[in-house]
N, C-alpha and C. Protein backbone atom coordinates (compact mmCIF):
# COMPACT_ATOMS: atom_id res chain seq x y z
N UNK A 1 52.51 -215.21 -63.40
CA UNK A 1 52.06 -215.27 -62.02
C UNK A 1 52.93 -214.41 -61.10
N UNK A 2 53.98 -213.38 -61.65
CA UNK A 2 54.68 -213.39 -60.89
C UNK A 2 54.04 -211.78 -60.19
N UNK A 3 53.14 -211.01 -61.47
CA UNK A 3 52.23 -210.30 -60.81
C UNK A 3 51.23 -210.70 -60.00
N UNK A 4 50.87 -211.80 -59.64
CA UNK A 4 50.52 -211.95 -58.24
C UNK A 4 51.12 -211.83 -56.58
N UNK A 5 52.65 -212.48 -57.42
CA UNK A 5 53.51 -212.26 -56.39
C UNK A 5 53.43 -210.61 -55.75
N UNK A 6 53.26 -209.44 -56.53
CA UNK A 6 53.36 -208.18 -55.76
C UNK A 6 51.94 -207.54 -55.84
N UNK A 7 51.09 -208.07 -56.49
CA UNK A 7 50.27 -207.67 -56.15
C UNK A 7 50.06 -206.17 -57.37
N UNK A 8 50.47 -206.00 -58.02
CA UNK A 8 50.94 -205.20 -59.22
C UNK A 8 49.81 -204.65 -59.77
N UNK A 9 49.11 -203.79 -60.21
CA UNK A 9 48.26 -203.24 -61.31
C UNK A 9 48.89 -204.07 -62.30
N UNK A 10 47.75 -204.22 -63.43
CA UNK A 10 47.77 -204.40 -64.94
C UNK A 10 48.98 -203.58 -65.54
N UNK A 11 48.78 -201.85 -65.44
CA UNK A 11 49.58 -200.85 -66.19
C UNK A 11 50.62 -200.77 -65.79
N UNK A 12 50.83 -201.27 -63.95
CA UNK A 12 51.86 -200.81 -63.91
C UNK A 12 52.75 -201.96 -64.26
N UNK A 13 52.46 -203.69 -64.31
CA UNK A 13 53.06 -204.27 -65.10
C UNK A 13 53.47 -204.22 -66.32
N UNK A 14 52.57 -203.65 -67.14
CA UNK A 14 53.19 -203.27 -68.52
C UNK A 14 53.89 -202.18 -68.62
N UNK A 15 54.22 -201.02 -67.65
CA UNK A 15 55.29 -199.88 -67.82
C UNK A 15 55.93 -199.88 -67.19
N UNK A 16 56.40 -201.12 -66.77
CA UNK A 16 57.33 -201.27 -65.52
C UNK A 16 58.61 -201.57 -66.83
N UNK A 17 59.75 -200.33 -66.12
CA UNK A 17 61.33 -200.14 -66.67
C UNK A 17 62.00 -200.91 -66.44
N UNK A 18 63.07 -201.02 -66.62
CA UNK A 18 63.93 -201.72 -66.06
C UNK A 18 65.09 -200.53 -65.66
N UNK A 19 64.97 -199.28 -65.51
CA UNK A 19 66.04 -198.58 -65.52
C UNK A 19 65.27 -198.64 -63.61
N UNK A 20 63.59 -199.00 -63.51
CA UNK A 20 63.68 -198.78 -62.13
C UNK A 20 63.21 -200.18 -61.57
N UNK A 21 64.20 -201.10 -61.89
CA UNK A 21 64.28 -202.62 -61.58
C UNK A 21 65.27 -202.95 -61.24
N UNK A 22 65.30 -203.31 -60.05
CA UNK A 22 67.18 -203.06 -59.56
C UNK A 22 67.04 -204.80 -58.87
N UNK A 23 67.75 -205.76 -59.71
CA UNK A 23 67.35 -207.32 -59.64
C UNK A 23 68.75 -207.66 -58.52
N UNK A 24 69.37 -207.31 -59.25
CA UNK A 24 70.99 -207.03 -57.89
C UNK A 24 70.31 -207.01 -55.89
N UNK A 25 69.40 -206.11 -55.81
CA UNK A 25 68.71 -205.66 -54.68
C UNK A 25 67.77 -205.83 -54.54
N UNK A 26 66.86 -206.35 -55.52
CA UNK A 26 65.69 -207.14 -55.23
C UNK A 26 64.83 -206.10 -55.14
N UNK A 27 64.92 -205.21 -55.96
CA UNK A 27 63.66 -204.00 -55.44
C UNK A 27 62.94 -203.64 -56.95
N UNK A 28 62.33 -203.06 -56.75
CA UNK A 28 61.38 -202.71 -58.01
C UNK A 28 60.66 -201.99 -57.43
N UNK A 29 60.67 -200.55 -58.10
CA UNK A 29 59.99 -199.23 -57.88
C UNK A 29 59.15 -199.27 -59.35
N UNK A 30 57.50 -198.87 -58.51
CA UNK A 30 56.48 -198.79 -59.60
C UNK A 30 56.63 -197.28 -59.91
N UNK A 31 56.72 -196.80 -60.79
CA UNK A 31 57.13 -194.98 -61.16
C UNK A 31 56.51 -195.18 -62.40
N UNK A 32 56.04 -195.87 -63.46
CA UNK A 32 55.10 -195.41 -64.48
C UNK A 32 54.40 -196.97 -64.62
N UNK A 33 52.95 -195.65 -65.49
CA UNK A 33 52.10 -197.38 -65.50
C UNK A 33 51.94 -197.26 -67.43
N UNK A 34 51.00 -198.39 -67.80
CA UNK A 34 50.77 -197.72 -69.49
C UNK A 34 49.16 -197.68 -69.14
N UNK A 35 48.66 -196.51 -69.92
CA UNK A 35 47.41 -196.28 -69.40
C UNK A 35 46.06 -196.93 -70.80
N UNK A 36 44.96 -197.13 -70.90
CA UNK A 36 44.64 -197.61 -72.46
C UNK A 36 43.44 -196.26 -72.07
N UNK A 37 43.35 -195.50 -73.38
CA UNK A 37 42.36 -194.93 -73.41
C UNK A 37 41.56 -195.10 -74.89
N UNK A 38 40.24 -195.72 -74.66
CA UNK A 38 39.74 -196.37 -75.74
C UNK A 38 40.91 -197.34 -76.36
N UNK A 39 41.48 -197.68 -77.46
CA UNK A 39 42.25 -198.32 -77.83
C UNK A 39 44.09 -198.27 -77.54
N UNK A 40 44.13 -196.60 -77.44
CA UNK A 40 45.20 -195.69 -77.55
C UNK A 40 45.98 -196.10 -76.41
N UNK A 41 47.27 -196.44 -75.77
CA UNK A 41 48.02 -196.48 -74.87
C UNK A 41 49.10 -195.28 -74.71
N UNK A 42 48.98 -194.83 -73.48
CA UNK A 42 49.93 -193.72 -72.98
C UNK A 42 50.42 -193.95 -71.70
N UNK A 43 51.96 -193.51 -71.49
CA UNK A 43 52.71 -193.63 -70.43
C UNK A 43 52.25 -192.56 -69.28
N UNK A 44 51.96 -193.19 -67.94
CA UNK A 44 51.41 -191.87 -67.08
C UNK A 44 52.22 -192.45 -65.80
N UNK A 45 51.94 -191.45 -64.88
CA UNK A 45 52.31 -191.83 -63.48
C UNK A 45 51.46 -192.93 -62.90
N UNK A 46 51.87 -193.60 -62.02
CA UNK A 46 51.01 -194.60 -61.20
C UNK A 46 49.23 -193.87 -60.74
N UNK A 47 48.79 -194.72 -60.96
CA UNK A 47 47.37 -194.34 -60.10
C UNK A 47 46.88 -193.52 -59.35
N UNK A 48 47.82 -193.41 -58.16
CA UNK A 48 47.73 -192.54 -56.83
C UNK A 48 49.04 -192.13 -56.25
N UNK A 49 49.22 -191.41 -55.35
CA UNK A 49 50.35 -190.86 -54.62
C UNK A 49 50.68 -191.88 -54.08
N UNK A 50 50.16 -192.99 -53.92
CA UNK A 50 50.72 -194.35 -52.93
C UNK A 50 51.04 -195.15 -54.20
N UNK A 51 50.74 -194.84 -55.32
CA UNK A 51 51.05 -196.09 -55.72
C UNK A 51 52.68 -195.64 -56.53
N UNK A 52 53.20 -194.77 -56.22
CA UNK A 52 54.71 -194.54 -56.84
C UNK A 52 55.25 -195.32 -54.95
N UNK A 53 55.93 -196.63 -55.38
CA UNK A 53 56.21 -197.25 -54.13
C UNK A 53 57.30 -197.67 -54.43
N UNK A 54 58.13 -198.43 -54.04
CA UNK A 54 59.30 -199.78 -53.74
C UNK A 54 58.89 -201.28 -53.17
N UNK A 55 59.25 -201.76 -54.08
CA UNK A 55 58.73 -203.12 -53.67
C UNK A 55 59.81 -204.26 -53.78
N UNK A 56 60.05 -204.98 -52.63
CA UNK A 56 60.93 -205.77 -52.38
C UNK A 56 60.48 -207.05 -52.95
N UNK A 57 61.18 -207.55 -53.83
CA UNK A 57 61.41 -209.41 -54.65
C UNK A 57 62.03 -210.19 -54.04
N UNK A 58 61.08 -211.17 -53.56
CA UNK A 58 61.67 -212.58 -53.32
C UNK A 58 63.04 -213.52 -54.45
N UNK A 59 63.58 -214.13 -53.87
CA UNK A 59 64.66 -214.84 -55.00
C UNK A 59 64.06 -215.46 -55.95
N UNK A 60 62.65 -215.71 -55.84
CA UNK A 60 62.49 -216.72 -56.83
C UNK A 60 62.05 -215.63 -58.13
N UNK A 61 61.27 -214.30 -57.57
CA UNK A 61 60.97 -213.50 -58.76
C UNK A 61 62.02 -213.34 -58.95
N UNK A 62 63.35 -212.60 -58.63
CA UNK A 62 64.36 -212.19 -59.02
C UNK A 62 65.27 -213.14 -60.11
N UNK A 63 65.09 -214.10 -59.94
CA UNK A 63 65.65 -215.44 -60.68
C UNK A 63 64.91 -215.77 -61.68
N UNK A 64 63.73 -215.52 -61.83
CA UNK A 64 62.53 -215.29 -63.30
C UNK A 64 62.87 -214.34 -63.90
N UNK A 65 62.73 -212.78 -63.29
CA UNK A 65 63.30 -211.83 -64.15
C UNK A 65 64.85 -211.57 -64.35
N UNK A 66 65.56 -212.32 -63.93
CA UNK A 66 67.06 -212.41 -64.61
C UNK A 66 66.63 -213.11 -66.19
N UNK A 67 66.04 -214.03 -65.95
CA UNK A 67 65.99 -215.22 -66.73
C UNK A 67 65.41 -214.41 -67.47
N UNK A 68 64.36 -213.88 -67.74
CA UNK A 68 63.11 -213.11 -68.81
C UNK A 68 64.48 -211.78 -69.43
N UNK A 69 65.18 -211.27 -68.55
CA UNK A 69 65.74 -210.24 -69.07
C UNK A 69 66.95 -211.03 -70.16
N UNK A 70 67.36 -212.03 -69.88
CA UNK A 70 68.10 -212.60 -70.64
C UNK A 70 67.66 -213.26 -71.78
N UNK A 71 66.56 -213.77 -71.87
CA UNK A 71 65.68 -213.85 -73.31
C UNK A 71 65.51 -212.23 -73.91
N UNK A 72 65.16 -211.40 -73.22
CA UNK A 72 64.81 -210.18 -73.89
C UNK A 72 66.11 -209.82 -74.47
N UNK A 73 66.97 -209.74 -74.37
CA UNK A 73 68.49 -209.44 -74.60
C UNK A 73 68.84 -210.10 -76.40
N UNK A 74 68.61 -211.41 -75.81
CA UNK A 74 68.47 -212.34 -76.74
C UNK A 74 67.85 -211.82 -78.45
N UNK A 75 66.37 -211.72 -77.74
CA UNK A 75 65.37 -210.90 -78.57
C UNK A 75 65.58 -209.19 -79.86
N UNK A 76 66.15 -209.18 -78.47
CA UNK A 76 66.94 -207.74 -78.99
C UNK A 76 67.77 -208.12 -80.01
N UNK A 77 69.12 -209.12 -79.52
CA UNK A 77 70.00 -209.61 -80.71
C UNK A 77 69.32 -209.51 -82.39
N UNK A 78 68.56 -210.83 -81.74
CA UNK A 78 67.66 -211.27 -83.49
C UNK A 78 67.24 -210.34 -84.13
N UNK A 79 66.39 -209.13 -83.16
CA UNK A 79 65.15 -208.18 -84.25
C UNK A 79 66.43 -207.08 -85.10
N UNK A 80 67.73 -207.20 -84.11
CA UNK A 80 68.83 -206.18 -84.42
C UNK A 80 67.82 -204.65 -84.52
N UNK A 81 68.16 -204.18 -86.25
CA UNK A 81 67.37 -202.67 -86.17
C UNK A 81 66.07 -202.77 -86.02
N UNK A 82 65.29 -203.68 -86.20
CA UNK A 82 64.13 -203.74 -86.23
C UNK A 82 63.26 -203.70 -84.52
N UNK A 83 64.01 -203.91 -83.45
CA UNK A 83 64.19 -204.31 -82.12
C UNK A 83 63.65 -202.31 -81.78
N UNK A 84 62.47 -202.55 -81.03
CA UNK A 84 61.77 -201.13 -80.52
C UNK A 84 62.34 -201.02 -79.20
N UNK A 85 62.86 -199.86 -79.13
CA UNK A 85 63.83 -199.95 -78.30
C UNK A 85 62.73 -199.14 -76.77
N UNK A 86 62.07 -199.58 -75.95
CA UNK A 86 61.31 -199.02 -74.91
C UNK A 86 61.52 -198.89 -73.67
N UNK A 87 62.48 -200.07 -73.37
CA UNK A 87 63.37 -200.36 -72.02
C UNK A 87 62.62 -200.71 -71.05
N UNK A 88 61.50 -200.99 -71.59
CA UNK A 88 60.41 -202.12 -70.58
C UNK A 88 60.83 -203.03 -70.49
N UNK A 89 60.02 -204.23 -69.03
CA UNK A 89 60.67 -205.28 -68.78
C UNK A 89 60.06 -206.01 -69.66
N UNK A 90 58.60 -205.85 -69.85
CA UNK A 90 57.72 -206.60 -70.26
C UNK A 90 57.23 -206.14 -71.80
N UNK A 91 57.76 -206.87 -72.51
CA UNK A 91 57.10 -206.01 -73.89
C UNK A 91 57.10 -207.34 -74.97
N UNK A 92 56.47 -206.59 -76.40
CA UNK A 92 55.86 -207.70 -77.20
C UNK A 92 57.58 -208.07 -77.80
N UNK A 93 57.75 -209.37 -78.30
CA UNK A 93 59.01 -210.39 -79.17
C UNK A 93 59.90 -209.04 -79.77
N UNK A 94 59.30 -208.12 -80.57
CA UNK A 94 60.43 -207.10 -81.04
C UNK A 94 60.70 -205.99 -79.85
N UNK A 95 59.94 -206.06 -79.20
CA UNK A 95 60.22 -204.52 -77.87
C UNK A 95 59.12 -203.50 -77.57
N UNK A 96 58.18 -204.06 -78.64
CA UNK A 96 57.15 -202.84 -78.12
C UNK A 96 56.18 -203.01 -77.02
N UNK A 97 55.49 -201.83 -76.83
CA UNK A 97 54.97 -202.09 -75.59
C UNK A 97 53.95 -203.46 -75.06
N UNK A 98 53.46 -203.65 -74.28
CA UNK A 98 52.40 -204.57 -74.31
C UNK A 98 51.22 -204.14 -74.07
N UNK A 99 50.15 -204.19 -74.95
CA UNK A 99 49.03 -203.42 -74.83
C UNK A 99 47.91 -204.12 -73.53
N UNK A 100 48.35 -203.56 -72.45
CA UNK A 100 47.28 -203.54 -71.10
C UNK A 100 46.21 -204.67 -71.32
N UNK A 101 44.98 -204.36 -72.30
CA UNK A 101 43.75 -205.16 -72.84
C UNK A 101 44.29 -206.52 -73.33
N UNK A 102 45.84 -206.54 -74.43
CA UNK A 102 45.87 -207.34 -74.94
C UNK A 102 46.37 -208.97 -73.98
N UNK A 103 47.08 -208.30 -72.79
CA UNK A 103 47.38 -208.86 -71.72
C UNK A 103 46.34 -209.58 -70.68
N UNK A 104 45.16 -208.69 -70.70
CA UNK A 104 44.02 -209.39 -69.87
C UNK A 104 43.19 -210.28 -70.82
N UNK A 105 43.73 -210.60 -72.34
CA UNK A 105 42.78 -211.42 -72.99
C UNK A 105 43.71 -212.67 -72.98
N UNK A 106 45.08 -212.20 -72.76
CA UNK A 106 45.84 -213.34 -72.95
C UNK A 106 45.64 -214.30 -71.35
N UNK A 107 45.68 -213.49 -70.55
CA UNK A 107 45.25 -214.17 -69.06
C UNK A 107 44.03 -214.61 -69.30
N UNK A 108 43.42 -214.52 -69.63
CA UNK A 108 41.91 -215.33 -69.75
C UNK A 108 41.92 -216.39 -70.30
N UNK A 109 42.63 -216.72 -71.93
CA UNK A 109 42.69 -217.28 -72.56
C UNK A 109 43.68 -218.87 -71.67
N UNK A 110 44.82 -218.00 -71.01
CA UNK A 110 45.43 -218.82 -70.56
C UNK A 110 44.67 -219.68 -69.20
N UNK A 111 43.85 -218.65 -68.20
CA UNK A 111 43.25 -219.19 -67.35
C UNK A 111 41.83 -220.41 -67.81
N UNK A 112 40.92 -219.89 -69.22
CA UNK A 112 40.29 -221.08 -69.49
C UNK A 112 41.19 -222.87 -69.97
N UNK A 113 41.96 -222.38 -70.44
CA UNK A 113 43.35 -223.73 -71.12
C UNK A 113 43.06 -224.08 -69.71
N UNK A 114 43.29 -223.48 -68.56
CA UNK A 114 44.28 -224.32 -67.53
C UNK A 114 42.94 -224.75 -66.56
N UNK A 115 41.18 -224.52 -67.01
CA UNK A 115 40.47 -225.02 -66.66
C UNK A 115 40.11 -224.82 -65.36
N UNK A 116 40.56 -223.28 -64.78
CA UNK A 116 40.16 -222.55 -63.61
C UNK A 116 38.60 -222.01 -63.90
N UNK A 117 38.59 -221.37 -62.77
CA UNK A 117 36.94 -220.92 -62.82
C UNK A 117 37.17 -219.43 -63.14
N UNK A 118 35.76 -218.68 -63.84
CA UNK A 118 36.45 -217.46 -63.98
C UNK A 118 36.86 -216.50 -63.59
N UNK A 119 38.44 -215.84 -63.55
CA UNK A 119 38.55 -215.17 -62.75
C UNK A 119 39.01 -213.86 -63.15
N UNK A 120 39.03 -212.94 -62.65
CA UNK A 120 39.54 -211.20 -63.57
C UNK A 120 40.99 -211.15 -63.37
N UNK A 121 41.85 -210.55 -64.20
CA UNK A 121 43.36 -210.33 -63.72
C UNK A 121 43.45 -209.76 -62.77
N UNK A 122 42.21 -208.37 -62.50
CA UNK A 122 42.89 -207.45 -61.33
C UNK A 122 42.65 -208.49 -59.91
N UNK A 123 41.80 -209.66 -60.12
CA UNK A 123 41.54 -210.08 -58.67
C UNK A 123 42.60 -211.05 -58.34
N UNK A 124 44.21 -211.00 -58.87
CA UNK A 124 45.17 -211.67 -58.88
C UNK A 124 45.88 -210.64 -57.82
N UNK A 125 45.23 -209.15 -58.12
CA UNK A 125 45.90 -208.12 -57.13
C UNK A 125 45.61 -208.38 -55.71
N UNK A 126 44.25 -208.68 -55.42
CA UNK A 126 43.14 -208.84 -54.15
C UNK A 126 43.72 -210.13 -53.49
N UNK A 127 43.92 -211.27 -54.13
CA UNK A 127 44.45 -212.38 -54.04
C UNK A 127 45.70 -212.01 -53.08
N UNK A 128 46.81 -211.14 -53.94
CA UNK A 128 48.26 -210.94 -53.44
C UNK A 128 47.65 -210.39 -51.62
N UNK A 129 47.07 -209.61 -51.76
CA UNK A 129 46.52 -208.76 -50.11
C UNK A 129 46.40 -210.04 -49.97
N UNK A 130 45.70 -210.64 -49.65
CA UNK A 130 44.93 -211.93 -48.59
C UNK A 130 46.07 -212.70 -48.23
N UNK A 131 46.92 -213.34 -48.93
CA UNK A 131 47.98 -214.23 -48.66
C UNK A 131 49.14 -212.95 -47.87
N UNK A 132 49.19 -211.41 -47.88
CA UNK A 132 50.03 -211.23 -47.48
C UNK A 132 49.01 -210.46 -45.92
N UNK A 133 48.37 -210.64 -46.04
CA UNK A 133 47.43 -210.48 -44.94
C UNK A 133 47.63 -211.65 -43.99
N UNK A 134 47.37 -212.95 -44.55
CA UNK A 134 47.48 -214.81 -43.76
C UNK A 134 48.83 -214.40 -43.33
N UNK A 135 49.65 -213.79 -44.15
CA UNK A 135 51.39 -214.30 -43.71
C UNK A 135 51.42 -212.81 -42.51
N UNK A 136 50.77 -212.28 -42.28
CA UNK A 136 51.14 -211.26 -40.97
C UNK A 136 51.58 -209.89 -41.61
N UNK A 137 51.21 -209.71 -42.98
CA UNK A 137 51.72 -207.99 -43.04
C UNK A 137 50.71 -207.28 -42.87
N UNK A 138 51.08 -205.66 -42.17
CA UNK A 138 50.22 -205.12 -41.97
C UNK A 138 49.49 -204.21 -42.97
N UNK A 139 48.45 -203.85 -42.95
CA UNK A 139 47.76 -202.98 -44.04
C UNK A 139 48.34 -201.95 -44.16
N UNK A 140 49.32 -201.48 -43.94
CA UNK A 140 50.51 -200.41 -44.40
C UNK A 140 51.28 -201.11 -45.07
N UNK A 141 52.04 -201.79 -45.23
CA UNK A 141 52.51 -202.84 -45.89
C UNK A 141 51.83 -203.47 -47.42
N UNK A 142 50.68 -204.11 -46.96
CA UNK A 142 49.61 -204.20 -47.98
C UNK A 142 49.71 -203.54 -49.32
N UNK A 143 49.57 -202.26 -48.53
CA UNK A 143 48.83 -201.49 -49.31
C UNK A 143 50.17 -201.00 -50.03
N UNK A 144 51.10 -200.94 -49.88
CA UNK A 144 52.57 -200.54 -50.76
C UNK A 144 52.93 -201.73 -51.67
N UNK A 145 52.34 -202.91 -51.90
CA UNK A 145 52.34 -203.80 -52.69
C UNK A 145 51.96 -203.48 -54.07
């Protein structure tokens, strides 16, 4: 959920670095997304000229992704050589990437369990606008989410 919190693309959650995740400062710059073409995944630039942004984290994300980076660490330990080394935040138990599709089946899967109505991942993005729309930011603002 915590890509709701920013309001995030799919890709650019899954190619989001950590070399441009700065948890110290609470910022997170979107600078690559993973793209799926037919099955195939490739690393590209963000979407649009707006969407290479900076985005400021609340404590509570920042305190999730400490926590997630410290399991990943962990992770790393166990797989030792076997551990794919990608330097994503978000990637599969040994390190590899997370495949975009495989992520929106897992949100589905997880959203029927939890007995919501149906809803698409990207409209978790649309969602993030509205609540930061209610709370007073402006559509310049918004839109750098």
């Amino acid at each position: 959920m915590r890509r709701f919190a920013t309001g995030g693309r799919r890709g650019e959650a899954c190619g989001q670095r950590w070399a441009d995740t700065n948890l110290k400062s609470g910022l997170l710059t979107v600078a690559k997304q993973l793209v799926v073409d037919g099955w195939a995944v490739y690393e590209d630039d963000p979407k649009t000229d707006a969407g290479a942004r900076t985005i400021a984290l609340d404590s509570e994300t920042v305190a999730v992704l400490e926590a997630h980076r410290d399991r990943q660490r962990a992770d790393r330990e166990q797989w030792g050589t076997a551990w794919v080394e990608t330097r994503r935040v978000f990637t599969k138990g040994n390190g590899e990437w997370l495949h975009p599709t495989a992520v929106t089946d897992r949100f589905r899967e997880l959203a029927n369990a939890a007995g919501l109505p149906p809803i698409r991942l990207h409209d978790l993005r649309h969602g993030a606008a509205s609540l930061a729309h209610a709370n007073g930011l402006g559509r310049e603002v918004r839109g750098r989410r």
